[in-house]
Protein backbone atom coordinates (compact mmCIF):
# COMPACT_ATOMS: atom_id res chain seq x y z
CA UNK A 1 4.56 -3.16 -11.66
CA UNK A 2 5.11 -5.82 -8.69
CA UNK A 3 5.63 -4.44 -5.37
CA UNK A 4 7.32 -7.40 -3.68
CA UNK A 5 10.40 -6.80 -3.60
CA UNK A 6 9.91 -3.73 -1.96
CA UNK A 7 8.08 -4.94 0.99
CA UNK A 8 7.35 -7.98 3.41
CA UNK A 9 4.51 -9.26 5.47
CA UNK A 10 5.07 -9.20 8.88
CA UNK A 11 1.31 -9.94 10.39
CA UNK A 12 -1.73 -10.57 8.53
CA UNK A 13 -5.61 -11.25 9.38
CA UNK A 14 -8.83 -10.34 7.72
CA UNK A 15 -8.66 -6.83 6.28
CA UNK A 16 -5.66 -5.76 7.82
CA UNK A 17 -1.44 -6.45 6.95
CA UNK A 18 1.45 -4.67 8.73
CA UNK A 19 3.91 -4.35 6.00
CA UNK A 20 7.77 -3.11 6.47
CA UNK A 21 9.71 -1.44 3.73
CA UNK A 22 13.06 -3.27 2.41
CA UNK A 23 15.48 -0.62 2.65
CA UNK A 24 17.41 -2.36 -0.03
CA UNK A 25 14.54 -2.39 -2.90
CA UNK A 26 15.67 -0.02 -6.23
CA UNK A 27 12.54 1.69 -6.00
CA UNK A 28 14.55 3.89 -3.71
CA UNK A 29 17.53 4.43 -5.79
CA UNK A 30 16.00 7.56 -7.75
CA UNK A 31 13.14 8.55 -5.43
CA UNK A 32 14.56 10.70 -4.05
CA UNK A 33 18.49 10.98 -3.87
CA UNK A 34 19.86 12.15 -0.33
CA UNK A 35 15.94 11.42 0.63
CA UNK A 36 14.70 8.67 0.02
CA UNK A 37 10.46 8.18 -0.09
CA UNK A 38 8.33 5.66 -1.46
CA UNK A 39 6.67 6.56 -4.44
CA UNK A 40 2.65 6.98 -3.99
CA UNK A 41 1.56 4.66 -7.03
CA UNK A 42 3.91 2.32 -5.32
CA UNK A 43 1.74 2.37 -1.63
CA UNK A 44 -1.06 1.82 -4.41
CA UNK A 45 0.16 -1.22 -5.72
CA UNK A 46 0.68 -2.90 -2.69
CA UNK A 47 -2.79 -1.75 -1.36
CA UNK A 48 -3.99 -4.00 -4.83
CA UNK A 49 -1.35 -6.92 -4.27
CA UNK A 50 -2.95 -7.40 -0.48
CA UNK A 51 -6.43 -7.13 -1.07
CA UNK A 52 -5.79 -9.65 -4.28
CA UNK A 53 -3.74 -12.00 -1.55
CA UNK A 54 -7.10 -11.46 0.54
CA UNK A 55 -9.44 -12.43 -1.83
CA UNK A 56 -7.38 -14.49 -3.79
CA UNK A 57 -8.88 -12.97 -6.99
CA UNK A 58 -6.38 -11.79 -9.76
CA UNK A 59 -8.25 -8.22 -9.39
CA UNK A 60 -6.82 -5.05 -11.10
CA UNK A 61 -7.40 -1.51 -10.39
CA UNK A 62 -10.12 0.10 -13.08
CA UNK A 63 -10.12 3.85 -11.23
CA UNK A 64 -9.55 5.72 -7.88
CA UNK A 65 -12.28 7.71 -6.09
CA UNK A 66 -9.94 9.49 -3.90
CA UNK A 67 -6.44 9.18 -3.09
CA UNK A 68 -4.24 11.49 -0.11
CA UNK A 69 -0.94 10.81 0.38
CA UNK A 70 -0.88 12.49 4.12
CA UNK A 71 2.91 11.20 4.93
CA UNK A 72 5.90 10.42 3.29
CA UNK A 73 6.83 6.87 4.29
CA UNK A 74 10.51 6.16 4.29
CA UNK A 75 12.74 3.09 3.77
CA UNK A 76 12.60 0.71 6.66
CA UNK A 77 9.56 2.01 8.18
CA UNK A 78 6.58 -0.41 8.63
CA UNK A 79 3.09 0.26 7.59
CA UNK A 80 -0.09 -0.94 9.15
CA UNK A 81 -2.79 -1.35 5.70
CA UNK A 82 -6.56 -1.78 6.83
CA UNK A 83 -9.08 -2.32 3.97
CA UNK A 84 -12.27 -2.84 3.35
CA UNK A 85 -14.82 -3.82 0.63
CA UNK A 86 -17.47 -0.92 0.72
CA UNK A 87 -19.63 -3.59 -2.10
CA UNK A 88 -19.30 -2.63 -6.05
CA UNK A 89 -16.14 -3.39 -6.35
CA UNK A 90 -14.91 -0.40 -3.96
CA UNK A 91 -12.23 -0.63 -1.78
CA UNK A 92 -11.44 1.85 1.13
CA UNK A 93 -7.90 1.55 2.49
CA UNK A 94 -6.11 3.44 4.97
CA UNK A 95 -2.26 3.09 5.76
CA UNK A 96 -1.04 4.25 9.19
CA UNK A 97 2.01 4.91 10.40
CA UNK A 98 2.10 3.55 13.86
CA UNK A 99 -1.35 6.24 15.16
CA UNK A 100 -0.52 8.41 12.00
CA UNK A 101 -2.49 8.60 8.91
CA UNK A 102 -0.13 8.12 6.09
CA UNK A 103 -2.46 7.38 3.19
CA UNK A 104 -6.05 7.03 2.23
CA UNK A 105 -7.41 5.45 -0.80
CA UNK A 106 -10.41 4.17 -2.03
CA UNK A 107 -10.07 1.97 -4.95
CA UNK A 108 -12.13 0.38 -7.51
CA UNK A 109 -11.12 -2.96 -8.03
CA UNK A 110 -12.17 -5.55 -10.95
């Protein structure tokens, strides 16, 4: 699964993309009817597909320590993604919402 059609890159530096969701992508068209929210493996993929665009290494997710969905994030609404390397191949990432957690991760990445 490829995220990118599902969001775009509106800022980006070291460890840290603010992201807004296309309204318009089909992820949204069954997820859910009436109320719409963006599936949780799909906030994991494009945690992968950033840290891959900053290391520019074709890496691919081998297991998740921990993963809390705190907020459902809508179409349209823009996400702030900070990550980290924590060393082993470990990834922390948090998304925010503006101030608001919406997600935590912490990924293992090969």
């Amino acid at each position: 699964m490829l995220a990118g059609d599902l969001y775009e890159v509106l800022e980006s530096r070291a460890g840290e993309s603010l992201i807004r969701l296309r309204p318009e992508s089909d992820v949204y068209a069954g997820h859910f009817p009436g109320f719409p929210i963006t599936p949780g493996v799909a906030l994991v993929q494009i945690a992968l597909e950033l840290v891959r665009k900053e290391t520019g290494r074709p890496l691919e997710i081998k297991a998740s320590r921990n993963i809390k969905f705190l907020i459902p994030a809508t179409p349209g609404t823009e996400l702030r993604y900070q990550y980290v390397s924590a060393g082993d191949g470990i990834w922390d990432v948090t998304v925010k919402m503006g101030e608001e957690i919406c997600a935590r991760m912490n990924l293992v990445l090969e």
